[in-house]
Protein backbone atom coordinates (compact mmCIF):
# COMPACT_ATOMS: atom_id res chain seq x y z
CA UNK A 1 -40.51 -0.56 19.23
CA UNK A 2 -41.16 -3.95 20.81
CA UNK A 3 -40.29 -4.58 24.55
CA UNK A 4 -42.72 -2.27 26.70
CA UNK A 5 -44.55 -5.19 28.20
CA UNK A 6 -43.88 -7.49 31.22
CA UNK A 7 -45.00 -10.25 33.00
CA UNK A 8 -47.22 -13.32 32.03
CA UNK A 9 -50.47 -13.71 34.05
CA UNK A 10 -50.28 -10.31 35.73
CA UNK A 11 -48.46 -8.02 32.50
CA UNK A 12 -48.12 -4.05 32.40
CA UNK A 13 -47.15 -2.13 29.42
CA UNK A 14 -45.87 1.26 30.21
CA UNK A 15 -45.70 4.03 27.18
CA UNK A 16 -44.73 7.86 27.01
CA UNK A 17 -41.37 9.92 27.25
CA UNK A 18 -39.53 11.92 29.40
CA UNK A 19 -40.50 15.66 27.63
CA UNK A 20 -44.14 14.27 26.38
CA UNK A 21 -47.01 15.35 27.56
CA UNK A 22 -47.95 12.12 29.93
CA UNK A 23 -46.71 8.64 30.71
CA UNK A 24 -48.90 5.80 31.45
CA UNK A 25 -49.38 2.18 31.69
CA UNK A 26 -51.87 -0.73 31.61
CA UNK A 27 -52.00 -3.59 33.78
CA UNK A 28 -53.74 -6.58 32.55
CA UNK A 29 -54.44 -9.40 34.87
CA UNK A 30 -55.11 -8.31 37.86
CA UNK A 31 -57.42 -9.92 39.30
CA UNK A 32 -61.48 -8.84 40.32
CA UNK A 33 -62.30 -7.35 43.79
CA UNK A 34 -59.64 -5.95 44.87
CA UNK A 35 -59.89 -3.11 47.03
CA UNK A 36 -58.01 -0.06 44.60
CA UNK A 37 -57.73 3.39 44.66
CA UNK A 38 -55.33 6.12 43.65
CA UNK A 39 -54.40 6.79 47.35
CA UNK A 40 -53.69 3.04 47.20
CA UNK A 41 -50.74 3.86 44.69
CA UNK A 42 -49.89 7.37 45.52
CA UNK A 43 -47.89 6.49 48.69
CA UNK A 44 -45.27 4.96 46.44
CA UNK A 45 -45.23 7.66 43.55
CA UNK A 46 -43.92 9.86 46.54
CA UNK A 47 -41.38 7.92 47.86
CA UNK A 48 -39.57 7.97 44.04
CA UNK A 49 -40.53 11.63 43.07
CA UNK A 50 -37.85 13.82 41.97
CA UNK A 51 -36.97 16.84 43.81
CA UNK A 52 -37.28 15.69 47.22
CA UNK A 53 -33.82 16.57 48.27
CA UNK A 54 -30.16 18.28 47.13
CA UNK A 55 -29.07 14.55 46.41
CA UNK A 56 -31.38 14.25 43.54
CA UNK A 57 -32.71 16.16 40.43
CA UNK A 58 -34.73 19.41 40.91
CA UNK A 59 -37.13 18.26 38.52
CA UNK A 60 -40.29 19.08 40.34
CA UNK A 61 -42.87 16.56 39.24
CA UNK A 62 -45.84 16.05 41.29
CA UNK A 63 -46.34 12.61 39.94
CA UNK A 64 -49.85 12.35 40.72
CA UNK A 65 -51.26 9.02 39.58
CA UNK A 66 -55.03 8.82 37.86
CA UNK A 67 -56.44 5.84 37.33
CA UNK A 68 -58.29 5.65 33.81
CA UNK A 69 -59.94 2.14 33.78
CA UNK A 70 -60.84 -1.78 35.41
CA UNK A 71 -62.09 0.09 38.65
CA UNK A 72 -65.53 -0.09 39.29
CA UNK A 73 -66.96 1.22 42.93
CA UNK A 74 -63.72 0.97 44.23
CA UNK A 75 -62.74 -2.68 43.17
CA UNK A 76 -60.98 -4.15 40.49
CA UNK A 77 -62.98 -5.16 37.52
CA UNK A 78 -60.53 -7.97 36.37
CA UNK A 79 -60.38 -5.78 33.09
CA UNK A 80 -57.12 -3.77 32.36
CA UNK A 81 -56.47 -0.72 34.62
CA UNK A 82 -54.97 1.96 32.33
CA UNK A 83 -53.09 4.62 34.57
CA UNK A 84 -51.70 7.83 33.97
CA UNK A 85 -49.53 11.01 35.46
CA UNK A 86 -48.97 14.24 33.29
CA UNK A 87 -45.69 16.09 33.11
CA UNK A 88 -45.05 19.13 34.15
CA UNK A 89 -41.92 20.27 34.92
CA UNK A 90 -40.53 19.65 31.70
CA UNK A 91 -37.49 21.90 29.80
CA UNK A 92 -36.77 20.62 26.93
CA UNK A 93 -34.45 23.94 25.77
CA UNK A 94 -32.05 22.43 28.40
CA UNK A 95 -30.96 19.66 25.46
CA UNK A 96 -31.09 21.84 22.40
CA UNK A 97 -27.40 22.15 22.71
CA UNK A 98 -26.85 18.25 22.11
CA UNK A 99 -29.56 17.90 19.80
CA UNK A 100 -26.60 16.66 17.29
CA UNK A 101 -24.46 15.17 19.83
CA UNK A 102 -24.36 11.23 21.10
CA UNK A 103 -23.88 11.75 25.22
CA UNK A 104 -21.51 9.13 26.17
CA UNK A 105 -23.08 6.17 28.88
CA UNK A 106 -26.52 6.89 27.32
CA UNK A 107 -28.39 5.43 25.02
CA UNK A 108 -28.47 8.05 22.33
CA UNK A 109 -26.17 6.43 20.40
CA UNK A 110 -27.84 2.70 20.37
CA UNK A 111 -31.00 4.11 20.24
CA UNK A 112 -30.07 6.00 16.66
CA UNK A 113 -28.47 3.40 15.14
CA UNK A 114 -31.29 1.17 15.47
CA UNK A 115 -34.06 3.11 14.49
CA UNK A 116 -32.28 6.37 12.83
CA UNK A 117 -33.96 9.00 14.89
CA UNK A 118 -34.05 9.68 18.65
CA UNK A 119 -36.21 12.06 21.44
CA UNK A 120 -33.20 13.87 22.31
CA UNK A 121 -35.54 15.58 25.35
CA UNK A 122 -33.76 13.91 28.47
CA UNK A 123 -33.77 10.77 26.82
CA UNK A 124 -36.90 10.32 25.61
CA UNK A 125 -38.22 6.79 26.18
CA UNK A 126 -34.56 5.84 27.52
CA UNK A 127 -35.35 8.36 30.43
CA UNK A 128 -35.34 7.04 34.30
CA UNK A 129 -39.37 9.05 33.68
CA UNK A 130 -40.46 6.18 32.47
CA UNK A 131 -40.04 4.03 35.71
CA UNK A 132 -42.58 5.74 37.68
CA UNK A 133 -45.13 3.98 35.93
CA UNK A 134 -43.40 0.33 36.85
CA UNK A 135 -43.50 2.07 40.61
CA UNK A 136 -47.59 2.50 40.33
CA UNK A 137 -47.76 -1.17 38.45
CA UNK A 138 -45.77 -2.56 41.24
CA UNK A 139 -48.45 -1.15 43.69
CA UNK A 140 -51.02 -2.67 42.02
CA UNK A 141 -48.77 -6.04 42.23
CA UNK A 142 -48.72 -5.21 46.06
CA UNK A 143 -52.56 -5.08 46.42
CA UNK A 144 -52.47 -8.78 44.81
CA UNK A 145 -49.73 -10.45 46.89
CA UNK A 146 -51.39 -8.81 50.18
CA UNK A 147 -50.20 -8.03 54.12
CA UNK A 148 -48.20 -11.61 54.34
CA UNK A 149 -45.54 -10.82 51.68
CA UNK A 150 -43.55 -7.47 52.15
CA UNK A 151 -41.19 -6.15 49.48
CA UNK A 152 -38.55 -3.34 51.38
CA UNK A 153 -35.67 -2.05 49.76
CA UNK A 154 -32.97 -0.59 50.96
CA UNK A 155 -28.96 1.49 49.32
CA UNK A 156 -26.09 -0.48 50.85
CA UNK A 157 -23.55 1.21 49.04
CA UNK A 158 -22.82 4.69 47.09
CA UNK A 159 -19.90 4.37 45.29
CA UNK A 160 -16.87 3.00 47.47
CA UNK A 161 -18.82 3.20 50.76
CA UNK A 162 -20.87 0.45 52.09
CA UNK A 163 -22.92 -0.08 54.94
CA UNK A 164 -22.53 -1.27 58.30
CA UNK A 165 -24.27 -4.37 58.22
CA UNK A 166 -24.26 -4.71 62.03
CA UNK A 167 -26.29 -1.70 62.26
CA UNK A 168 -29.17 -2.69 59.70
CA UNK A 169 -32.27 -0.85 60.85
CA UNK A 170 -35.63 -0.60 58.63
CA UNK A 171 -36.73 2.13 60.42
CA UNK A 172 -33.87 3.75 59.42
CA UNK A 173 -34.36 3.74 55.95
CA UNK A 174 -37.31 6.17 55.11
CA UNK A 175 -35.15 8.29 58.16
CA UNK A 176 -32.95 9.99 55.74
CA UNK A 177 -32.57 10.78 51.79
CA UNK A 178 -30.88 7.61 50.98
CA UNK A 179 -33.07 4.92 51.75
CA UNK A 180 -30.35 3.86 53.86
CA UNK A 181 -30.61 1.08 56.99
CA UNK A 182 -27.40 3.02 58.20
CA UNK A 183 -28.46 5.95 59.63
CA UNK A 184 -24.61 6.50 60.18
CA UNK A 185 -23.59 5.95 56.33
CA UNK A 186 -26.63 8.04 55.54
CA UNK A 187 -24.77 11.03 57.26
CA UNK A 188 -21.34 10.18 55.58
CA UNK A 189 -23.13 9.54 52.09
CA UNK A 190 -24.34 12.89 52.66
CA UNK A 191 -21.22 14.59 52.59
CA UNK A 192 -19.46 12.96 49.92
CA UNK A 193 -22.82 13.52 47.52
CA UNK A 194 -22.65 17.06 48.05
CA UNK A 195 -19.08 16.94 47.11
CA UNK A 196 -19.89 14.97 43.81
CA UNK A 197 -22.52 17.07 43.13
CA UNK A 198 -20.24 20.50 43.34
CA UNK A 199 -17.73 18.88 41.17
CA UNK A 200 -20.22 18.15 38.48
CA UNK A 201 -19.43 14.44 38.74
CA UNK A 202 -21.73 11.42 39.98
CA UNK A 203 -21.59 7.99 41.75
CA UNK A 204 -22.85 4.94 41.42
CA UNK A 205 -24.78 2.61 44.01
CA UNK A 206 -25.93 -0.35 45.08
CA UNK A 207 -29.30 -1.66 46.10
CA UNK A 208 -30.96 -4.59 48.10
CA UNK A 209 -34.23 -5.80 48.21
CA UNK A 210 -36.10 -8.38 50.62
CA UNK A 211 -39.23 -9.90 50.09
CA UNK A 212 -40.41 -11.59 53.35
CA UNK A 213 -43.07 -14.26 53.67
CA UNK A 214 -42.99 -15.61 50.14
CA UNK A 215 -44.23 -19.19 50.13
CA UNK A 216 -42.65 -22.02 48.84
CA UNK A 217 -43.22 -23.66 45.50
CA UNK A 218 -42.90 -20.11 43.05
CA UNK A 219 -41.29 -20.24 40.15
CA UNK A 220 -41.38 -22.66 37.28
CA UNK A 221 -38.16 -24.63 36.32
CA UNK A 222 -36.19 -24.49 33.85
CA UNK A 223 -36.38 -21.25 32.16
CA UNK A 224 -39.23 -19.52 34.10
CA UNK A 225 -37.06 -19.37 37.39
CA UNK A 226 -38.64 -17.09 40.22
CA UNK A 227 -34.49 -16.10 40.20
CA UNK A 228 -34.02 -15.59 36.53
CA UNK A 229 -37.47 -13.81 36.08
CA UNK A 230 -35.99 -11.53 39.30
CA UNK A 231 -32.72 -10.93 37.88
CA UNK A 232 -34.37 -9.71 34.06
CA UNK A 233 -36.91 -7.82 35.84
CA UNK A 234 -33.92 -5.56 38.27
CA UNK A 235 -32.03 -5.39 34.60
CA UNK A 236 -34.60 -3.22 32.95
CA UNK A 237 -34.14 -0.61 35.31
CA UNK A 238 -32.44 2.31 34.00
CA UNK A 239 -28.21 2.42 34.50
CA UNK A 240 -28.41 -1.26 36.01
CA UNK A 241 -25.63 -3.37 35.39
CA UNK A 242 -25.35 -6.11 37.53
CA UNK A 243 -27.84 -8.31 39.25
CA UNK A 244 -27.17 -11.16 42.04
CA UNK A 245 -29.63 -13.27 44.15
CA UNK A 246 -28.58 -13.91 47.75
CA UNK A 247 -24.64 -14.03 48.30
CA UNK A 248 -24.73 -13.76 44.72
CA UNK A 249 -20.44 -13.39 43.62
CA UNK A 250 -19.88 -13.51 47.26
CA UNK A 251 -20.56 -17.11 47.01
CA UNK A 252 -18.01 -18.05 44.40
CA UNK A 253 -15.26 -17.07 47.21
CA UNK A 254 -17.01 -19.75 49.40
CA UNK A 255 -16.27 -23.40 50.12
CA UNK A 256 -19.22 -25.91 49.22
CA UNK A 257 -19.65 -26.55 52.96
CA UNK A 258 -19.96 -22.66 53.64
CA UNK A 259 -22.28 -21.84 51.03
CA UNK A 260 -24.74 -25.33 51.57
CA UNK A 261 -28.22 -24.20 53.34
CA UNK A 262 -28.36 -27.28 55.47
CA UNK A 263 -31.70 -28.45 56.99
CA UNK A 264 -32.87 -29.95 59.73
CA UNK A 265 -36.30 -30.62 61.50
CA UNK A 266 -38.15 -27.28 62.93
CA UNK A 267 -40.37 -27.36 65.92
CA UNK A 268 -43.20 -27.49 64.05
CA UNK A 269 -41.97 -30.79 62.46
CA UNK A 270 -41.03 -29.24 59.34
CA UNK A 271 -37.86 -28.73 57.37
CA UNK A 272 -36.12 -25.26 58.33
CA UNK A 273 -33.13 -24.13 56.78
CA UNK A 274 -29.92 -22.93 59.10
CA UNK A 275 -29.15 -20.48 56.41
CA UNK A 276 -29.99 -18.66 53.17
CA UNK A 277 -27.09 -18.20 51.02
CA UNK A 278 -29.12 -19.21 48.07
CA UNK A 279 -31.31 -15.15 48.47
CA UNK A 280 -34.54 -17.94 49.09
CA UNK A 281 -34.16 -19.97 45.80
CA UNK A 282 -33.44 -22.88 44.71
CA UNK A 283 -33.95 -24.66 41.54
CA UNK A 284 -35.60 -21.40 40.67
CA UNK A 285 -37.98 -21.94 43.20
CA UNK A 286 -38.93 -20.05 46.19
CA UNK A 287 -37.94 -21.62 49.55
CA UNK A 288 -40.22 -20.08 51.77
CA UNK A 289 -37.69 -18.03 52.92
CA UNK A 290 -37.14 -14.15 52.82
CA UNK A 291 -36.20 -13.64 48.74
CA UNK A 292 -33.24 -11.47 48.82
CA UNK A 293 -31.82 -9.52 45.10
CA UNK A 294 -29.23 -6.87 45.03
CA UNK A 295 -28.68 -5.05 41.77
CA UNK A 296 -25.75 -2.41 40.84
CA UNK A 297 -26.14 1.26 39.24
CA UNK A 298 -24.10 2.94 37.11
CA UNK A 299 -22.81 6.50 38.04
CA UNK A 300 -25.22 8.84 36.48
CA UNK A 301 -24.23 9.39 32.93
CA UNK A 302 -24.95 13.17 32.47
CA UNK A 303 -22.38 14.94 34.43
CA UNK A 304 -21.00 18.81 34.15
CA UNK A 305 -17.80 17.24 33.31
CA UNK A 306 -16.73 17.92 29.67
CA UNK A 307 -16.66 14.21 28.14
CA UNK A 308 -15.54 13.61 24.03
CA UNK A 309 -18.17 12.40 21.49
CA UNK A 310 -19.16 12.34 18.18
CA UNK A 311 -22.07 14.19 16.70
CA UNK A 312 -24.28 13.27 13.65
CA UNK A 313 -21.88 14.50 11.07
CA UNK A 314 -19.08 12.25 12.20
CA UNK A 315 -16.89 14.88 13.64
CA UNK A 316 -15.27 14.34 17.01
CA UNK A 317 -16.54 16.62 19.50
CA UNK A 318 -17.38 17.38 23.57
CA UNK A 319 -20.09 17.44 25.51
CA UNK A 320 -20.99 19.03 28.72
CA UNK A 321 -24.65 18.18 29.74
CA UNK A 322 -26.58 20.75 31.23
CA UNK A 323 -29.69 20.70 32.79
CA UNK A 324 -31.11 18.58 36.21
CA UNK A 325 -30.13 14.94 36.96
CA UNK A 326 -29.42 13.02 39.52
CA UNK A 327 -25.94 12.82 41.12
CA UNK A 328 -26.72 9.53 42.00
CA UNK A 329 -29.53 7.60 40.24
CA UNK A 330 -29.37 4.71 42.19
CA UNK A 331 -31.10 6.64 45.69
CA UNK A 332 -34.09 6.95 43.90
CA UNK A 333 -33.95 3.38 42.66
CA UNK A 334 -34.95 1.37 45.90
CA UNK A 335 -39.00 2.16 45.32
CA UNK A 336 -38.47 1.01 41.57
CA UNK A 337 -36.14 -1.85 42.37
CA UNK A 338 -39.12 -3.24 45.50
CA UNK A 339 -41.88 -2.43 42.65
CA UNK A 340 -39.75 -4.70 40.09
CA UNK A 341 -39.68 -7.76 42.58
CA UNK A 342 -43.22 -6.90 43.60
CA UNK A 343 -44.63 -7.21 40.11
CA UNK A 344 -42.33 -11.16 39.49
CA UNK A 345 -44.09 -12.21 42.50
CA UNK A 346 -47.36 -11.42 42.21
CA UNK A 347 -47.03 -12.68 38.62
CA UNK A 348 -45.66 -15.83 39.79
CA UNK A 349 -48.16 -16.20 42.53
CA UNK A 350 -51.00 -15.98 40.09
CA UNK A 351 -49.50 -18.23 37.59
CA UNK A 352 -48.97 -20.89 40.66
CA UNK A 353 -52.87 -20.13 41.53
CA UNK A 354 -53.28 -20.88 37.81
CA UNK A 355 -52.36 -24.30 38.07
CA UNK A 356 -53.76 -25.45 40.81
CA UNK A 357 -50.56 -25.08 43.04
CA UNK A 358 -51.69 -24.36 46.77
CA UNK A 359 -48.97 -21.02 47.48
């Protein structure tokens, strides 16, 4: 299977399933001398961890992150840094029952008809699992692009309900369950969740991230875009299915003199722009302002809710998936989707650094 690595100057590779007995990664390219610890990384495994609330699985994973290699004294070697975390709470008798059954909206289906054979065990490598090890890469990533750029990330809608943009708060959004800058929506979200939950069902959500001080001049034109590399990067998370950069759609309802981020002289006697419709690039280059990507999940896939399938005979059947999973997959998204932008930036910044470019 070909497709586990990403990134160009600074590239992880993650490996393992859902039901093995470890996942892991390897970033290569980082570089030497940077200050790197587990506690450096742990911070972030805890903010995705499973089992934190009634709004997401029960799974109860401690997640705890060792680092294997390329730290020396407490620095970066510039060598790879191999990392791993060992499950624990696995149950694997939960899926015997649709050993020989294709659940619909996953990928066991796709996943045996290319390679004729599939880890039926929560997924296997198609499992969400596998994104905690893109959440302790993306620390890593953090470490490089240090205190001036800041990647937050933050659920602006579940299902029909959207925020209150008016009442945006960061403080808000490690506040309450959701990652929500609502705190008001948090407490409605809550409601409905439980409701989805009890009726065996699921929702879907949507996410934003902001990176803030990102200089100007990232991203190489014409098919190395900071934007395009952001938009592929958000796509490989799990149950994503739709990506946009700034407005994003919202802009194709616009008028040309709407959507323009016009310019004019700053105090400082350089060019400021009066708006950032364009999410903070252009050309597929960063404009020095805050880089802003929203990306859209899926409702979770395995619901209580008898569904109709097929099974590996050919016969027409249902399924009813049993075990724990998350009523909505997207809450536990924001720390992957921030670890996804943090890992395009600091692999953009180092490939700027690469050539010479002063970022």
């Amino acid at each position: 299977m070909a497709g586990n690595s990403f990134g160009t100057a600074f590239r992880f590779t993650t490996w393992g399933e859902s039901h093995g007995p470890a996942i892991g990664c390897v970033v290569d390219g980082c570089p030497p001398r940077i200050p790197l610890s587990e506690a450096d990384i742990q911070p972030f495994l805890d903010r995705r961890r499973p089992g934190q609330s009634r709004h997401t699985t029960q799974r109860r994973e401690p997640d705890r992150i060792r680092i294997l290699s390329g730290v020396f004294e407490g620095q970066t070697t510039g060598t790879p840094i191999a990392l791993v975390i060992e499950n624990q709470d696995q149950r694997s008798k939960d899926y015997g029952e649709i050993a020989a059954k294709f659940r619909p909206g996953h990928a066991d289906i796709t996943y045996w008809q290319k390679y004729g054979i599939r880890d039926y065990r929560g997924g296997g490598r198609s499992s969400a699992r596998e994104t905690a090890m893109r959440v302790a890469a993306g620390a890593i990533a953090r470490k490089v692009l240090g205190s001036a750029i800041r990647v937050r990330g933050a659920l602006v809608r579940m299902g029909p309900h959207g925020i209150n943009r008016a009442a945006w708060d960061w403080d808000a959004v490690d506040g309450n369950p959701f990652f929500c800058p609502d705190a008001t929506a948090a407490d409605r979200w809550a409601a409905e969740l439980d409701a989805i939950r009890k009726a065996g069902s699921s929702l879907g959500a949507v996410i934003e991230i902001v990176a803030t001080g990102v200089p100007a001049g990232l991203g190489e034109p014409i098919y190395d875009k900071l934007d395009s590399d952001l938009a592929r990067a958000l796509m490989t998370i799990n149950a994503v299915k739709g990506v946009e950069i700034g407005d994003g759609f919202a802009a194709a309802t616009l008028r040309g003199e709407d959507n323009a981020d016009e310019l004019r002289i700053g105090a400082d006697g350089q060019p400021e722009f009066l708006a950032n419709h364009a999410g903070g690039v252009l050309g597929g280059i960063s404009t020095g302002q805050d880089v802003v990507a929203r990306f859209a999940v899926k409702p979770t896939s395995s619901i209580l809710t008898p569904r109709q399938t097929v099974d590996l005979d050919g016969n027409d059947t249902d399924i009813r998936t049993k075990g724990r999973h998350d009523p909505c997959v997207g809450i536990r998204a924001v720390p992957v989707g921030e670890a996804m932008v943090a890992l395009v930036l600091a692999d953009h910044l180092l490939r700027a650094r690469g050539l010479g470019q002063t970022v």
